[in-house]
Protein backbone atom coordinates (compact mmCIF):
# COMPACT_ATOMS: atom_id res chain seq x y z
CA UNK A 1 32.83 23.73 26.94
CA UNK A 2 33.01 19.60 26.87
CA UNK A 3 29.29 19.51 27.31
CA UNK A 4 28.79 21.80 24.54
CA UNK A 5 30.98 20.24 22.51
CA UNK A 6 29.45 16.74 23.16
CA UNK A 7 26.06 17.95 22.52
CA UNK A 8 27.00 18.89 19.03
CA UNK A 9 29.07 16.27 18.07
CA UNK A 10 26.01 14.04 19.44
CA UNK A 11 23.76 15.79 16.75
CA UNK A 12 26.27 15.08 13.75
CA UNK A 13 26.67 11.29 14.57
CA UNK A 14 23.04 10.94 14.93
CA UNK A 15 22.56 12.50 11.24
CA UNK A 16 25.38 10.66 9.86
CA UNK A 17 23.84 7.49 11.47
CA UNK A 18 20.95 7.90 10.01
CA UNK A 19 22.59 8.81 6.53
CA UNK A 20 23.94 5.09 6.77
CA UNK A 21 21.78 3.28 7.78
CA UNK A 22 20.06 4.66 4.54
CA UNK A 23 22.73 3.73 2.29
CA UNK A 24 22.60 -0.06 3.74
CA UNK A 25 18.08 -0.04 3.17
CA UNK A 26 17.34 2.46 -0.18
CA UNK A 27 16.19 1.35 -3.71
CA UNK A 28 17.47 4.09 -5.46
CA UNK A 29 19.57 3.32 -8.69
CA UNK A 30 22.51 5.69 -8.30
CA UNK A 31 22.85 4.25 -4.64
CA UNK A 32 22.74 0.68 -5.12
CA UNK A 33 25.02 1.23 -8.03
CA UNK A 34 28.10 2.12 -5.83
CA UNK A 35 26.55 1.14 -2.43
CA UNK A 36 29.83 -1.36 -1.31
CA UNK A 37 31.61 2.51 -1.78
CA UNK A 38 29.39 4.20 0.09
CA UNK A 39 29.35 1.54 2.94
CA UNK A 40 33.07 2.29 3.21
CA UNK A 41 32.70 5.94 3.32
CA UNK A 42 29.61 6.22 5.46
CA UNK A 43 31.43 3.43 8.04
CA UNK A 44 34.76 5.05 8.23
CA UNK A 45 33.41 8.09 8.90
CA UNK A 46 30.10 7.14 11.53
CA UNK A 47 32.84 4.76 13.41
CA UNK A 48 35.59 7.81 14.62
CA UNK A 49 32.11 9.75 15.59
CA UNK A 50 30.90 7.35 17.63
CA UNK A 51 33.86 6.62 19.71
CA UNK A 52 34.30 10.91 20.03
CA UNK A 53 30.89 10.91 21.19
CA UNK A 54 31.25 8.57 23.47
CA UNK A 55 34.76 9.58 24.78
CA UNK A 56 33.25 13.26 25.22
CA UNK A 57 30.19 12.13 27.13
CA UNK A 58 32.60 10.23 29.46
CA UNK A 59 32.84 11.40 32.89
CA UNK A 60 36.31 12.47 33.61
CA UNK A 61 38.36 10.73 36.52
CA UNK A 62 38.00 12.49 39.97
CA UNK A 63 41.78 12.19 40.45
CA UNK A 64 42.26 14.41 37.47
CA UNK A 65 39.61 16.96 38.72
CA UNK A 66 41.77 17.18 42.34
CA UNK A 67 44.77 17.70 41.02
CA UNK A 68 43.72 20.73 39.45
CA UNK A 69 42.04 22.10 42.59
């Protein structure tokens, strides 16, 4: 269920990623208008996926795993 879980939340950080680092390069007028906003938005919300990504792709500890054997 981790694994699964992982692979999705993989998939929605790698969109959102992609959604900022769009906001930091595009030309277009309604962007660059409130783009110090959007930095904000895009960043607070790409930073918490990031660290769940990486905290689900994490191996767990083996001592945890024999304990529940």
């Amino acid at each position: 269920m981790r694994k699964i879980l992982a692979v999705i939340c993989t998939l929605i950080t790698l969109f959102v990623l992609k959604e900022t680092v769009n906001i930091f390069i595009t030309d277009e007028a309604d962007i660059v208008r409130q783009r110090s906003i959007f930095i904000v938005i895009a960043l607070s919300i790409s930073i918490p996926l990031i660290i769940l990504t990486l905290w689900l792709w994490k191996p767990r500890n083996n001592q945890d795993q024999q304990e529940h054997n």
